[in-house]
C-alpha atoms as a PDB file:
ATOM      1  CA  UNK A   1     172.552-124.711  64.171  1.00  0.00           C
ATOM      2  CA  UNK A   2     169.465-125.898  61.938  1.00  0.00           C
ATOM      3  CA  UNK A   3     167.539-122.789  60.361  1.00  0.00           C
ATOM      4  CA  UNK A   4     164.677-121.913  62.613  1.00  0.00           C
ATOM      5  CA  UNK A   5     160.807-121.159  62.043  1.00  0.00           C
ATOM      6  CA  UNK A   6     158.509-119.901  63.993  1.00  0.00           C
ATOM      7  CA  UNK A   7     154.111-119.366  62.935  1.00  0.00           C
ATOM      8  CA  UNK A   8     151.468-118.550  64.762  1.00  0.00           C
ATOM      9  CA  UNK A   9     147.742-118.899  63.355  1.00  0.00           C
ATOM     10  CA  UNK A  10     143.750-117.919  63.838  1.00  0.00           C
ATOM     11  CA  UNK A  11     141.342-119.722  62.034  1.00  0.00           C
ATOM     12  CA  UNK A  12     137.652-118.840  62.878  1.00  0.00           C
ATOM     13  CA  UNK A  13     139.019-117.381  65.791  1.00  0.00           C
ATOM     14  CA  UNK A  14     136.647-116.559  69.248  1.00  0.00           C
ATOM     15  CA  UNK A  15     139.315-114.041  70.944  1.00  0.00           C
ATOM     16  CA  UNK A  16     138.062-112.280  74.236  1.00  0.00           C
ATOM     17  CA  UNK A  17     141.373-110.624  74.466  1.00  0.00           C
ATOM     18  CA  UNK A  18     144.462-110.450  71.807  1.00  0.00           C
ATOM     19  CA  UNK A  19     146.964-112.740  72.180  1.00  0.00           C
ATOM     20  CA  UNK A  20     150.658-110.489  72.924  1.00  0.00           C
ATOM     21  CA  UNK A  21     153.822-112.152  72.521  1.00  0.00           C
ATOM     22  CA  UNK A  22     157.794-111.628  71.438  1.00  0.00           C
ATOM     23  CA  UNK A  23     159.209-112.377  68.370  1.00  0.00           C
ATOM     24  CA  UNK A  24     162.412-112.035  66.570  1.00  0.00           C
ATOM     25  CA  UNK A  25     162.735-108.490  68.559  1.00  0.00           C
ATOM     26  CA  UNK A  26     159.514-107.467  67.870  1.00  0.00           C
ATOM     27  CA  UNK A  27     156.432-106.861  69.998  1.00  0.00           C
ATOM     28  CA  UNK A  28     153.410-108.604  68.646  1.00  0.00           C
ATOM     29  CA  UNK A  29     149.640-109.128  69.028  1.00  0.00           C
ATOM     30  CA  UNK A  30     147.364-110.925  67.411  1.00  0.00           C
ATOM     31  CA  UNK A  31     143.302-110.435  67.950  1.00  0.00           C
ATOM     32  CA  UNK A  32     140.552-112.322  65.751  1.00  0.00           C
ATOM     33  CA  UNK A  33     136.817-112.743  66.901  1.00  0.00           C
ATOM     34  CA  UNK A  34     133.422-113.143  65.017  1.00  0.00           C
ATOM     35  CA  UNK A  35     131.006-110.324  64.591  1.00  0.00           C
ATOM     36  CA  UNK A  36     128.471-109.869  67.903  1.00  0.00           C
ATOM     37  CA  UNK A  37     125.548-109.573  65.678  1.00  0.00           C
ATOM     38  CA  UNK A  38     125.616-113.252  64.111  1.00  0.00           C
ATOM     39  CA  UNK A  39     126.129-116.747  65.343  1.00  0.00           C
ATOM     40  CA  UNK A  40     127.808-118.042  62.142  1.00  0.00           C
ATOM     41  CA  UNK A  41     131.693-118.979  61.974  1.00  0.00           C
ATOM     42  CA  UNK A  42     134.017-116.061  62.326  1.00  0.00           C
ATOM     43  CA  UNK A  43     135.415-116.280  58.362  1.00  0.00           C
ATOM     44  CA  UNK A  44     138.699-114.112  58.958  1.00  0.00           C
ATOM     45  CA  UNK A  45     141.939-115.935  59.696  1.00  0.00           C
ATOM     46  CA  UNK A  46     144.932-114.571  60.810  1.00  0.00           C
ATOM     47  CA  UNK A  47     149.083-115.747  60.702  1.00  0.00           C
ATOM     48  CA  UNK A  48     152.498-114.985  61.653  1.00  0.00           C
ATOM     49  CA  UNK A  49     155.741-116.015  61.118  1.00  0.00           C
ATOM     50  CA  UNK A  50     159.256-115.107  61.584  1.00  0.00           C
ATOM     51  CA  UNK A  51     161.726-116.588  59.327  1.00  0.00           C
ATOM     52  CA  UNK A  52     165.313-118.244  59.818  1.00  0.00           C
ATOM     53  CA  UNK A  53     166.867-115.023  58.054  1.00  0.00           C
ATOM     54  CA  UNK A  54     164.316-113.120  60.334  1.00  0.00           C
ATOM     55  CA  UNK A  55     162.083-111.510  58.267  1.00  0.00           C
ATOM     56  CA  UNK A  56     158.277-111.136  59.562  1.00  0.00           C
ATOM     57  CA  UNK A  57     155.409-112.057  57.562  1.00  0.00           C
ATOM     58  CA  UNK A  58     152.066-110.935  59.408  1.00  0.00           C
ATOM     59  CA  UNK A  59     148.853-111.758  57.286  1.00  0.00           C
ATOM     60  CA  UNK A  60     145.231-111.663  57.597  1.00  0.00           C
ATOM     61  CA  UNK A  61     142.493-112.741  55.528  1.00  0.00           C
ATOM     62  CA  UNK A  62     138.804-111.741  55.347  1.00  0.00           C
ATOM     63  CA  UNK A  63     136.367-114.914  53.965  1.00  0.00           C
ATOM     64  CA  UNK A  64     133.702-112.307  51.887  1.00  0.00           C
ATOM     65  CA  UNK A  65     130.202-112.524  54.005  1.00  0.00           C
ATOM     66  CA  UNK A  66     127.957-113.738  51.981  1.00  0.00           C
ATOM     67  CA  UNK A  67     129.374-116.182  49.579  1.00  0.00           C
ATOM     68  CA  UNK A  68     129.844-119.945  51.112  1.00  0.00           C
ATOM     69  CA  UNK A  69     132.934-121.093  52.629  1.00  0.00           C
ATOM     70  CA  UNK A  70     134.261-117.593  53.563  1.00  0.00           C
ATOM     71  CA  UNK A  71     136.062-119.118  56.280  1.00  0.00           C
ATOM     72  CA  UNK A  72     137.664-122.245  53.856  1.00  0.00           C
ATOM     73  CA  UNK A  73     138.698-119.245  51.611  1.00  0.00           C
ATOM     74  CA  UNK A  74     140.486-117.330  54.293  1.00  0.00           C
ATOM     75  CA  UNK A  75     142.272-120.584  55.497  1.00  0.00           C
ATOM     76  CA  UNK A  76     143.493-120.843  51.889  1.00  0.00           C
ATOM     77  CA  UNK A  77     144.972-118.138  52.158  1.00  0.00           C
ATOM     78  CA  UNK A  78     147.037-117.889  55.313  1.00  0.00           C
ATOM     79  CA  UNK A  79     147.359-121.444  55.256  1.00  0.00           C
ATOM     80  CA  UNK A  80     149.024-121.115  51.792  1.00  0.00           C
ATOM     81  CA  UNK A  81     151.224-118.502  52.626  1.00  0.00           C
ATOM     82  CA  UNK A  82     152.607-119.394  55.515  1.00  0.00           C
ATOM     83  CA  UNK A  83     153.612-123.136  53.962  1.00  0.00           C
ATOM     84  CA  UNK A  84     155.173-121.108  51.266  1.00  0.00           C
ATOM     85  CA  UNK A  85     157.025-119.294  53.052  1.00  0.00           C
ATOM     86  CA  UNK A  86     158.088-121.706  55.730  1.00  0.00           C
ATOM     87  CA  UNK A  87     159.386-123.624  52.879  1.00  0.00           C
ATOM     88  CA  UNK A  88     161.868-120.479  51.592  1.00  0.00           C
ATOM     89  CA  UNK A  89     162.927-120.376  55.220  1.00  0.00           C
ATOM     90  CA  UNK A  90     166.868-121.583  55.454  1.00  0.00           C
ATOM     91  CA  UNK A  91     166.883-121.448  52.092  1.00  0.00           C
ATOM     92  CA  UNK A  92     168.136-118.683  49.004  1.00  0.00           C
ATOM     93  CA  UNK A  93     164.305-118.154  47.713  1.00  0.00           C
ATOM     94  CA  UNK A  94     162.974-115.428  47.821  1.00  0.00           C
ATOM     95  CA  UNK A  95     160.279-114.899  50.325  1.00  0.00           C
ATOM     96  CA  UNK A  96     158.365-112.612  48.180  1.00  0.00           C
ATOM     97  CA  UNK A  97     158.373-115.206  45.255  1.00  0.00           C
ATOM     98  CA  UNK A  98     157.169-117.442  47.993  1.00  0.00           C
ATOM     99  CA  UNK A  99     154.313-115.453  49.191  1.00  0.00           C
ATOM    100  CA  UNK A 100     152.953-114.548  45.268  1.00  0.00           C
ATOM    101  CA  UNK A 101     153.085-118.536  44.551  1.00  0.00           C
ATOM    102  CA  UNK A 102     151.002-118.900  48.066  1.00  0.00           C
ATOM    103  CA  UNK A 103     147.934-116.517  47.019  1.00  0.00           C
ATOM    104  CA  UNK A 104     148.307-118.051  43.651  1.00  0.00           C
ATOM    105  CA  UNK A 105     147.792-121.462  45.307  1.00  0.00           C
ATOM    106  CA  UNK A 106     145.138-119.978  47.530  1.00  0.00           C
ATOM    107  CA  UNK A 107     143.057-118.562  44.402  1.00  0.00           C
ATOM    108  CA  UNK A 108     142.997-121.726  42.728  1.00  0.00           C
ATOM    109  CA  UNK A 109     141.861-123.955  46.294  1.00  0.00           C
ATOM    110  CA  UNK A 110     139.223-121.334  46.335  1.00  0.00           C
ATOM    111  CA  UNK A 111     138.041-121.734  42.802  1.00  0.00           C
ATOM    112  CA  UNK A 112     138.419-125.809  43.035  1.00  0.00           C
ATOM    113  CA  UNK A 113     135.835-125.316  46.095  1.00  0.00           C
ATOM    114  CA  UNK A 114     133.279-124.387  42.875  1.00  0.00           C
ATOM    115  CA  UNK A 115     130.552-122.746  45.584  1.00  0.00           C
ATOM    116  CA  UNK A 116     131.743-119.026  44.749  1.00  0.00           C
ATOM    117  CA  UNK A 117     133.658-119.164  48.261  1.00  0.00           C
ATOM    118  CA  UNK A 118     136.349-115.661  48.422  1.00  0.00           C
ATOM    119  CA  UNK A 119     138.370-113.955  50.622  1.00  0.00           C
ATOM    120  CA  UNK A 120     140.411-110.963  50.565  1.00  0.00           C
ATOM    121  CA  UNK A 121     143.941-110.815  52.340  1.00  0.00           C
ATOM    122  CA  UNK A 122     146.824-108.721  52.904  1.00  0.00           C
ATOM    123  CA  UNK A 123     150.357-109.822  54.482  1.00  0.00           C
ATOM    124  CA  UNK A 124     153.319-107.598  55.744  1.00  0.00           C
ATOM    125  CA  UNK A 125     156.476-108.491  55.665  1.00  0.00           C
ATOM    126  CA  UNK A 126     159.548-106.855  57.384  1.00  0.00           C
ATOM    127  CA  UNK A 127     163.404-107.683  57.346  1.00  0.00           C
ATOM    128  CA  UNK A 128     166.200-105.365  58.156  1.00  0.00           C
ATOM    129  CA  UNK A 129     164.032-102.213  58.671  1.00  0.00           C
ATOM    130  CA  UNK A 130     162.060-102.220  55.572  1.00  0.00           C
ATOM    131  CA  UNK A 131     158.059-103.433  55.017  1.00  0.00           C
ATOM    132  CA  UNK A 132     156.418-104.429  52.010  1.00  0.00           C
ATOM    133  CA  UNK A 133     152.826-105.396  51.533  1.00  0.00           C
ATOM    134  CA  UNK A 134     150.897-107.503  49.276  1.00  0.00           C
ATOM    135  CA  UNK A 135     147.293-107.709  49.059  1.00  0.00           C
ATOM    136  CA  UNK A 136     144.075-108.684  47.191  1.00  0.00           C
ATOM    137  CA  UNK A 137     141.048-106.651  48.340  1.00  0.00           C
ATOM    138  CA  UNK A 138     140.329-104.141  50.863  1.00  0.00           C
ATOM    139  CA  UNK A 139     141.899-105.780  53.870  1.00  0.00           C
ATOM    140  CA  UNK A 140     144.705-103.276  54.212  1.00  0.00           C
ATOM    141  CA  UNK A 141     148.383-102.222  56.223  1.00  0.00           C
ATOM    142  CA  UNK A 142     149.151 -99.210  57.556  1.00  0.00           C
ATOM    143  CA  UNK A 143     152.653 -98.136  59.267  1.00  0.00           C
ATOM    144  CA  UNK A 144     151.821 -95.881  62.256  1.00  0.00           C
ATOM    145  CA  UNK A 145     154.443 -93.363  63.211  1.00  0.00           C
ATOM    146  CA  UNK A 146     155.201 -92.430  66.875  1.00  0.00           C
ATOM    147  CA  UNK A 147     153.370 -88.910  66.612  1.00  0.00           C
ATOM    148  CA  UNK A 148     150.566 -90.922  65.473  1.00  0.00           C
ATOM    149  CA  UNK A 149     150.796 -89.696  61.603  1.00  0.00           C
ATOM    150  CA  UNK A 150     150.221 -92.558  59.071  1.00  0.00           C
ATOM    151  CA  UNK A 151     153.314 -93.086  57.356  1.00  0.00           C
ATOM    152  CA  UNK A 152     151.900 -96.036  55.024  1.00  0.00           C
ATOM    153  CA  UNK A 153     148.406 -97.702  53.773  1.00  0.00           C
ATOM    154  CA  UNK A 154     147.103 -99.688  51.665  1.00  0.00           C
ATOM    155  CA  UNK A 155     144.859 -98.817  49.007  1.00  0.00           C
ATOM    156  CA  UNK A 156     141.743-101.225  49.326  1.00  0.00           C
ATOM    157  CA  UNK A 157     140.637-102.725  46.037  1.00  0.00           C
ATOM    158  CA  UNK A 158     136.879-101.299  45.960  1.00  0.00           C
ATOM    159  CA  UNK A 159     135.109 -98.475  44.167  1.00  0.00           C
ATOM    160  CA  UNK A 160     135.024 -96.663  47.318  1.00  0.00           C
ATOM    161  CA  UNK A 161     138.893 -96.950  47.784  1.00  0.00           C
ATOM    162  CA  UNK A 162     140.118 -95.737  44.338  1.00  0.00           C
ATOM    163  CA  UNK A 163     137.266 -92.460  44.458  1.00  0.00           C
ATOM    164  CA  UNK A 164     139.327 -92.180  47.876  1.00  0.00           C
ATOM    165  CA  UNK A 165     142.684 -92.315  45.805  1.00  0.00           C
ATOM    166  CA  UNK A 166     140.900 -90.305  43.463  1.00  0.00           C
ATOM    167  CA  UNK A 167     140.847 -87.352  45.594  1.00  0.00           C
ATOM    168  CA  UNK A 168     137.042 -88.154  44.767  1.00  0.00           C
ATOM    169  CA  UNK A 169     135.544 -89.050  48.007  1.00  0.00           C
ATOM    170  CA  UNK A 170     137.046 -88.409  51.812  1.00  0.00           C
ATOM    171  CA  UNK A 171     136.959 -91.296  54.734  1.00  0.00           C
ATOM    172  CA  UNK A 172     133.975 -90.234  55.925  1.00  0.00           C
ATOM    173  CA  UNK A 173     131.857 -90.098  52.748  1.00  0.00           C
ATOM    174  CA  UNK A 174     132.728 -93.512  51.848  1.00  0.00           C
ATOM    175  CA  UNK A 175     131.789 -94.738  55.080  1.00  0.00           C
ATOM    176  CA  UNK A 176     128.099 -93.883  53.429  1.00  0.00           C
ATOM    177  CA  UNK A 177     128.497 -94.380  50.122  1.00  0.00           C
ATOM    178  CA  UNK A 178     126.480 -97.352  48.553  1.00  0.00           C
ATOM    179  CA  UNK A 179     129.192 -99.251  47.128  1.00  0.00           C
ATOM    180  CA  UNK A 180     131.514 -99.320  51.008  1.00  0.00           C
ATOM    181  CA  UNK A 181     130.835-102.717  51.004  1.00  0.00           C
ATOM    182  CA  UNK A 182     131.851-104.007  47.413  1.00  0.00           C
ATOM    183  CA  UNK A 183     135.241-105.380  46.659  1.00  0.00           C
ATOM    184  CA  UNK A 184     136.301-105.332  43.373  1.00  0.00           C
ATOM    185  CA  UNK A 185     139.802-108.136  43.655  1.00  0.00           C
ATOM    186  CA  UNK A 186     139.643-111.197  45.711  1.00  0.00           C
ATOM    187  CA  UNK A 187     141.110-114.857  46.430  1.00  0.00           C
ATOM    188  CA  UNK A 188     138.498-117.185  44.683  1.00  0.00           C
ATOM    189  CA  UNK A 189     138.686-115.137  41.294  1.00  0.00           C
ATOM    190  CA  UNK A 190     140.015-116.151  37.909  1.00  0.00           C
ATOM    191  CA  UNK A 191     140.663-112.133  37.153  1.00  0.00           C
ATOM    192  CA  UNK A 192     142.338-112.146  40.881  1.00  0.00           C
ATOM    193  CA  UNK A 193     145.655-109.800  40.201  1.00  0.00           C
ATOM    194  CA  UNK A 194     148.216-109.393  43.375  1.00  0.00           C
ATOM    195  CA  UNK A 195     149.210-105.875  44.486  1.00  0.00           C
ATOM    196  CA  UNK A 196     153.328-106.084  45.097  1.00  0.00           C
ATOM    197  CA  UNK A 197     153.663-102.505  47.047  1.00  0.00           C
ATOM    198  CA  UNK A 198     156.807-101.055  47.049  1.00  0.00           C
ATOM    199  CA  UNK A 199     159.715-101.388  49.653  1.00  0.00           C
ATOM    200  CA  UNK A 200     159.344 -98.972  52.884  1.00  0.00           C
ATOM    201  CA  UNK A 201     161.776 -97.816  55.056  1.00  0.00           C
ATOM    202  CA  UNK A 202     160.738 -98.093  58.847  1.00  0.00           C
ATOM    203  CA  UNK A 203     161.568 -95.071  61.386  1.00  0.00           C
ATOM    204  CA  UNK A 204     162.481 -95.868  65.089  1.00  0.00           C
ATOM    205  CA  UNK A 205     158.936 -96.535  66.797  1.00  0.00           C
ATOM    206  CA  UNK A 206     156.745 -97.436  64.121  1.00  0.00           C
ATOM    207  CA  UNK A 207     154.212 -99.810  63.670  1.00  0.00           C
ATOM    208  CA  UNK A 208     152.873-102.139  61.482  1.00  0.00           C
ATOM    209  CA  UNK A 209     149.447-102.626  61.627  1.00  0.00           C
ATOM    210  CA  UNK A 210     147.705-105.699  59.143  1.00  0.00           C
ATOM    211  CA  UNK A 211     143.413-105.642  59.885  1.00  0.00           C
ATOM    212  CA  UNK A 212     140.443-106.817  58.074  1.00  0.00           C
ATOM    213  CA  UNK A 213     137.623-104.150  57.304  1.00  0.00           C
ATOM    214  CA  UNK A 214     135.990-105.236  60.623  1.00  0.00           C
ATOM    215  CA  UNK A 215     138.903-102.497  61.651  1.00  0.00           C
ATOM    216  CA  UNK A 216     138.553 -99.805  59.258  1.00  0.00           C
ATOM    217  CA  UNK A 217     134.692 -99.922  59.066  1.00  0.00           C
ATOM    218  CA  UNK A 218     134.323 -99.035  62.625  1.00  0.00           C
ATOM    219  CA  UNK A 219     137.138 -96.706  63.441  1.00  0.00           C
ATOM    220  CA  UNK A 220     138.697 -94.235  61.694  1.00  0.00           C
ATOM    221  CA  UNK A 221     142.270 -93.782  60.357  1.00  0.00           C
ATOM    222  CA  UNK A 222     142.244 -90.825  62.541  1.00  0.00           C
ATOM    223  CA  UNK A 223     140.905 -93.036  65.661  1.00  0.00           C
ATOM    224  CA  UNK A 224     142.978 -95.831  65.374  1.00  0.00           C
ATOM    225  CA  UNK A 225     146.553 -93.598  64.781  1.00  0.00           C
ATOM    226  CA  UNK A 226     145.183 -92.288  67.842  1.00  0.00           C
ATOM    227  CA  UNK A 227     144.907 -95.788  69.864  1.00  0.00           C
ATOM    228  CA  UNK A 228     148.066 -96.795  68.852  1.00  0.00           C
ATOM    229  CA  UNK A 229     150.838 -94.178  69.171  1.00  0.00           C
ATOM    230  CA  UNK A 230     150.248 -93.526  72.507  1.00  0.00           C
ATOM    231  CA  UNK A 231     149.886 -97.053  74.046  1.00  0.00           C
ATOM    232  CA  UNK A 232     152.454-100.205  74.152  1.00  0.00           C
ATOM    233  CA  UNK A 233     151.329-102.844  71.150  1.00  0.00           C
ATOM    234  CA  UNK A 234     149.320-104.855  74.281  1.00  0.00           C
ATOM    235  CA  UNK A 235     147.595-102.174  74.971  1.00  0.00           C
ATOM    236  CA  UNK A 236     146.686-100.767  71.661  1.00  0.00           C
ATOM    237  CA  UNK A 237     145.305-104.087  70.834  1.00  0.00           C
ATOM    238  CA  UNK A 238     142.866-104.757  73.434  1.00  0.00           C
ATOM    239  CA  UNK A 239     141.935-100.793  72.976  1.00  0.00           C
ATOM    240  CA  UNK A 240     141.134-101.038  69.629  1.00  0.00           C
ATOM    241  CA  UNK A 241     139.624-104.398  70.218  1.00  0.00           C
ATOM    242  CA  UNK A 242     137.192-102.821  72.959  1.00  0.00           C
ATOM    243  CA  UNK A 243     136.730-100.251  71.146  1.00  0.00           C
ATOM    244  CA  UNK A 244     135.120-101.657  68.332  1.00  0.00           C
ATOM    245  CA  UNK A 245     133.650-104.573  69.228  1.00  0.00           C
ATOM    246  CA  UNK A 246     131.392-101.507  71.869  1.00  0.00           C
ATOM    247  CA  UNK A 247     130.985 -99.545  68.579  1.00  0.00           C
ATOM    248  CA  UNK A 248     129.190-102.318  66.964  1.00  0.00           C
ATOM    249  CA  UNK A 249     127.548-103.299  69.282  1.00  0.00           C
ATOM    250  CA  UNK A 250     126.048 -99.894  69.525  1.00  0.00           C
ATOM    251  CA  UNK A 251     127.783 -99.707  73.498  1.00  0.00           C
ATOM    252  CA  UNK A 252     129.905 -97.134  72.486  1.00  0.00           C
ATOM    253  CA  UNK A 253     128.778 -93.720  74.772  1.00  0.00           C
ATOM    254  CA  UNK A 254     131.562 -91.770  72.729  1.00  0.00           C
ATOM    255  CA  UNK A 255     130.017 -92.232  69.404  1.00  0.00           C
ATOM    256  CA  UNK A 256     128.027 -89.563  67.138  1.00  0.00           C
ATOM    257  CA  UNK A 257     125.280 -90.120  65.723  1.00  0.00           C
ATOM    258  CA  UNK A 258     126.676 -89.515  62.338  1.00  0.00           C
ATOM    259  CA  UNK A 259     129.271 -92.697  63.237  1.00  0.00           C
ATOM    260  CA  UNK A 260     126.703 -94.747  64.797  1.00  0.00           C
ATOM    261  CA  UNK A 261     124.710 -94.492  61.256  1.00  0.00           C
ATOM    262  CA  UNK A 262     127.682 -95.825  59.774  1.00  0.00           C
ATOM    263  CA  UNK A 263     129.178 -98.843  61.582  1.00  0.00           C
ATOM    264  CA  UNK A 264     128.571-101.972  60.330  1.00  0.00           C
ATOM    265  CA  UNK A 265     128.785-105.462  62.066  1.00  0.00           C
ATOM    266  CA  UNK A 266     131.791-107.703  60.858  1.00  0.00           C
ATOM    267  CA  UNK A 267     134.074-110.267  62.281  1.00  0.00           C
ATOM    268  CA  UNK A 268     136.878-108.275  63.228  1.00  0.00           C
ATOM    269  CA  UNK A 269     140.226-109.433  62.549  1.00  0.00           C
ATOM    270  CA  UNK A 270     144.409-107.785  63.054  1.00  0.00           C
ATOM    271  CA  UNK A 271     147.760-107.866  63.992  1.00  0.00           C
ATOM    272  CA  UNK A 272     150.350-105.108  65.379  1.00  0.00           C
ATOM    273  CA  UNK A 273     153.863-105.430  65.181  1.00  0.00           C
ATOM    274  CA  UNK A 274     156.643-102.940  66.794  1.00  0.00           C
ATOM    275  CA  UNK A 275     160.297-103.263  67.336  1.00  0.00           C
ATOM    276  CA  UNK A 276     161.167-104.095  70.854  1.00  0.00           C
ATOM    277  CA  UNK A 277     162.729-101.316  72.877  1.00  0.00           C
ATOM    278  CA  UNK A 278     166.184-103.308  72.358  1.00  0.00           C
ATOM    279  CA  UNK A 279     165.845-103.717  68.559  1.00  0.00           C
ATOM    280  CA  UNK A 280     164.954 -99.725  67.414  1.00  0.00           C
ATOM    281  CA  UNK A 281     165.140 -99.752  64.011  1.00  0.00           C
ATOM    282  CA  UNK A 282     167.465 -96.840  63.115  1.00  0.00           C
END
């Protein structure tokens, strides 16, 4: 039988609900829609893909507000990636080698665009019960264990993320802090370096959990552990997209007024991904 590939991609996406599907024994959904406080182009994209050798590459991209052609960057990306890796599929190439020469590509269709255009990204990938992550800015991955602890993030590529690493500043404070909103690494840079994180080893009932900062600016760690644990991947998906698309849009009756100082408008972009009840990883 011929080697098999299946993708799945959002580009400027206008989602009322996420999308839930099956894949390669995993539970999936997929949710992508532009912020509710501007009529522009969503600029995130989004992409799946499960490979012939069945590994799962999730991915999401952020086009950075404010610079032309977000949304070109972000296609770049997950575009790129997902070629790349469709290409390895079948085949002895490695799918991480694949993925590195994708954001490479992506960095240098961004820069070709010469309008300052960038995006930030991170992909997930998964085969035989382990993850690893690669990103460029401060969209970021988490692995979400079944008691709702975080058993994996990213470390976003900002001043406000390495004070956090640090052990300089907590979640909350940065959601203040002046600089929440600067990224310091991103597609559409000639100093644009690739963070390769290291192999993890998946427990029975995790999940993965790829999202742009439209996400993590609005909910907490704490909040979306929370959301997710205790609810099927559907589920959790149109919970956390409710959730803080309401928060945003300042609908939210269960939110401080500490919180409410501190949300912030974005397009709001992620995907979940959990072994089927059939396929426990063990």
């Amino acid at each position: 039988m011929a080697p098999t590939f299946e993708r799945q991609a959002i580009y400027q996406g206008e989602s009322v609900t996420p999308t839930a599907f099956c894949a390669g024994g995993f539970d999936l959904s997929m949710f992508s829609t532009r912020s509710p406080a501007k009529s522009t182009v969503n600029e995130d994209a989004a992409g799946y893909a499960v490979t012939s050798d069945e590994t799962h590459v999730l991915v999401v991209a952020d086009g950075v507000g404010g610079s032309p052609s977000g949304e070109d960057a972000a296609r770049f990306a997950v575009d790129q990636i997902l070629a790349r890796v469709e290409e390895a599929s079948g085949r002895d190439t490695a799918v991480r080698e694949q993925i590195l020469r994708g954001l490479d590509e992506a960095n240098l269709a961004t820069l070709s665009l010469e309008v300052g255009a960038a995006s930030t990204v991170v992909c997930a990938t998964i085969r035989s019960g382990q993850l690893r992550c690669y990103h460029v800015g401060d969209s970021k991955a988490f692995v979400i264990g079944p008691q709702g602890q975080i058993r994996y993030e990213t470390l976003s590529h900002s001043p406000t993320g390495y004070l956090i690493r640090a052990g300089l500043l907590d979640e909350d404070g940065a959601r203040c802090h002046e600089g929440t909103h600067v990224v310091s690494n991103v597609v559409g840079s000639k100093l644009m370096t690739i963070e390769i994180g290291r192999k993890f080893e998946l427990s029975a009932r995790d999940t993965v959990l790829v999202a742009t900062d439209g996400l993590t600016d609005n909910l907490s760690t704490k909040e979306i552990a929370e959301i997710v644990h205790k609810r099927s991947v559907a589920d959790a998906a149109l919970e956390l997209a409710e959730r803080t698309r309401a928060r945003m849009s300042d609908t939210d009756a269960s939110q401080s007024d500490e919180l409410r100082k501190s949300t912030h408008p974005d397009d709001l972009t992620f995907i979940l991904s959990r072994a089927t009840a059939d396929n426990v990883i063990r």
